[in-house]
C-alpha atoms as a PDB file:
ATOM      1  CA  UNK A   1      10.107  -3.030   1.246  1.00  0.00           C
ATOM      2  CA  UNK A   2       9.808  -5.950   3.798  1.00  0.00           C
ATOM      3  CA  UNK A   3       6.404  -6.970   4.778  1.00  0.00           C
ATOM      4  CA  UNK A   4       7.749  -6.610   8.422  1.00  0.00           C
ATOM      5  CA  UNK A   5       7.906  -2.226   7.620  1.00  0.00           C
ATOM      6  CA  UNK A   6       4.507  -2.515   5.305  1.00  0.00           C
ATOM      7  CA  UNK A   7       2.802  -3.662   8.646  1.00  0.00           C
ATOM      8  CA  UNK A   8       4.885  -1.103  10.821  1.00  0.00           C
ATOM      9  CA  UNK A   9       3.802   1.782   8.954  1.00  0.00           C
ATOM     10  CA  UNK A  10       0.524   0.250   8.433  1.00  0.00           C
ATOM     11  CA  UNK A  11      -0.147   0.028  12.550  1.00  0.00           C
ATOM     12  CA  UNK A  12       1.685   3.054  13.149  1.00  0.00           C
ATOM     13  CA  UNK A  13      -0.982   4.935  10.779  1.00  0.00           C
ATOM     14  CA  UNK A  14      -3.932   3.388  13.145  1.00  0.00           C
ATOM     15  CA  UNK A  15      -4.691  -0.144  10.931  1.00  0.00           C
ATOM     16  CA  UNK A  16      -5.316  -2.916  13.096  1.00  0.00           C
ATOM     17  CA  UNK A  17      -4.849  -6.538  12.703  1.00  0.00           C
ATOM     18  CA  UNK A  18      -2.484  -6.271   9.865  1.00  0.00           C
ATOM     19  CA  UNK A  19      -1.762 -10.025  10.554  1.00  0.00           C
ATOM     20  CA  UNK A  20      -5.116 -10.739   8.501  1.00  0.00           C
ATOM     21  CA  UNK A  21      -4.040  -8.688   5.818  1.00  0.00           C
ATOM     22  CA  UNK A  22      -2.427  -9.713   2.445  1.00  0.00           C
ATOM     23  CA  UNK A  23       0.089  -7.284   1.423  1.00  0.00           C
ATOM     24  CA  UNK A  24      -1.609  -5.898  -1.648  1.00  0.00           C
ATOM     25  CA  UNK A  25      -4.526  -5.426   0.771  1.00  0.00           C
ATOM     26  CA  UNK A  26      -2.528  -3.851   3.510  1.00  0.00           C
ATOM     27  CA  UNK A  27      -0.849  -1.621   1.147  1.00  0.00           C
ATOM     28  CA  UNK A  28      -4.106  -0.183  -0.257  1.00  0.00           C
ATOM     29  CA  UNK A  29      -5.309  -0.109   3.527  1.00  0.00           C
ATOM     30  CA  UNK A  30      -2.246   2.409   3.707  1.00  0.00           C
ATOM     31  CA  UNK A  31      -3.175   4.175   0.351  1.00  0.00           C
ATOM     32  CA  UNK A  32      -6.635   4.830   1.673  1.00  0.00           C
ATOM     33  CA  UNK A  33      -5.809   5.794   5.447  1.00  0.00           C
ATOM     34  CA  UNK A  34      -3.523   8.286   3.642  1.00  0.00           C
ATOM     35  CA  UNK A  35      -5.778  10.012   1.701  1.00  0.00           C
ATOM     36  CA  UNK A  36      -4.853   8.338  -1.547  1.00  0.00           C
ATOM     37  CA  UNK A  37      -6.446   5.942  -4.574  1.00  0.00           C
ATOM     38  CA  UNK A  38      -6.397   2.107  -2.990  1.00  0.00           C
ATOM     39  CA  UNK A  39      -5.473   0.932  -6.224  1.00  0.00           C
ATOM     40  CA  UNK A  40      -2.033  -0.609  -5.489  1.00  0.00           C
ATOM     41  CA  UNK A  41      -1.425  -3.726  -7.907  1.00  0.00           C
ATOM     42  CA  UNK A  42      -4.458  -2.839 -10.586  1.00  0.00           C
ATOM     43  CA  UNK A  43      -2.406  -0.516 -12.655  1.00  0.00           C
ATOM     44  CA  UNK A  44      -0.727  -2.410 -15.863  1.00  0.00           C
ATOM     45  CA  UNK A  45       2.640  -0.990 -16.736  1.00  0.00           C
ATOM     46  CA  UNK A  46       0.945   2.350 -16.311  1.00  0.00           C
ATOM     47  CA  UNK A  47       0.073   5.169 -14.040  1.00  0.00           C
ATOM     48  CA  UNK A  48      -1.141   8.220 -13.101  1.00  0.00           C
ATOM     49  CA  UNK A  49      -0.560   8.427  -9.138  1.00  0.00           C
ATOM     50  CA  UNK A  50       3.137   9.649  -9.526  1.00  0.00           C
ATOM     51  CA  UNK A  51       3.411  10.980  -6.316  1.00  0.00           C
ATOM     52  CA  UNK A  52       2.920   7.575  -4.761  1.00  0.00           C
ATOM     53  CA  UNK A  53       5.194   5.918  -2.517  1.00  0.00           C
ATOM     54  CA  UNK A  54       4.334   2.067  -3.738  1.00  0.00           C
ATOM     55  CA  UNK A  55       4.817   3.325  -8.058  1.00  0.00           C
ATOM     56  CA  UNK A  56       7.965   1.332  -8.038  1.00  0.00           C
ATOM     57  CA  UNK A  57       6.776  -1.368  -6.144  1.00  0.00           C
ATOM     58  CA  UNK A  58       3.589  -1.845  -7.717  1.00  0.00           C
ATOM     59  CA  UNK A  59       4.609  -1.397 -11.626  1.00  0.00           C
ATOM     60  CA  UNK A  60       7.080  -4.104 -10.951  1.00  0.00           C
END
């Protein structure tokens, strides 16, 4: 996923300034505003959260 639709989906879900941002960061900004674990990137070749949207990107 582009960093252009990370901070689409990230504004359209009420985040603001997603310019300041990294993209880990803005991703678990999205995990949290969703209801889910903001642990995007801390997982090593492992996890639980199988339902999550960002698994594929984030055991890469």
């Amino acid at each position: 996923m582009k960093l252009s639709d990370i901070e689409r989906k990230a504004k359209n879900l009420g985040i603001k300034n997603v310019w300041s941002y990294s993209k880990a960061d803005l991703i678990r900004a999205i995990q949290k505003k969703e209801g889910n674990f903001d642990c995007f990137g801390t997982a090593f070749n492992n996890c639980n959260q199988l339902a999550c949207c960002w698994i594929g990107l984030c055991l890469k």
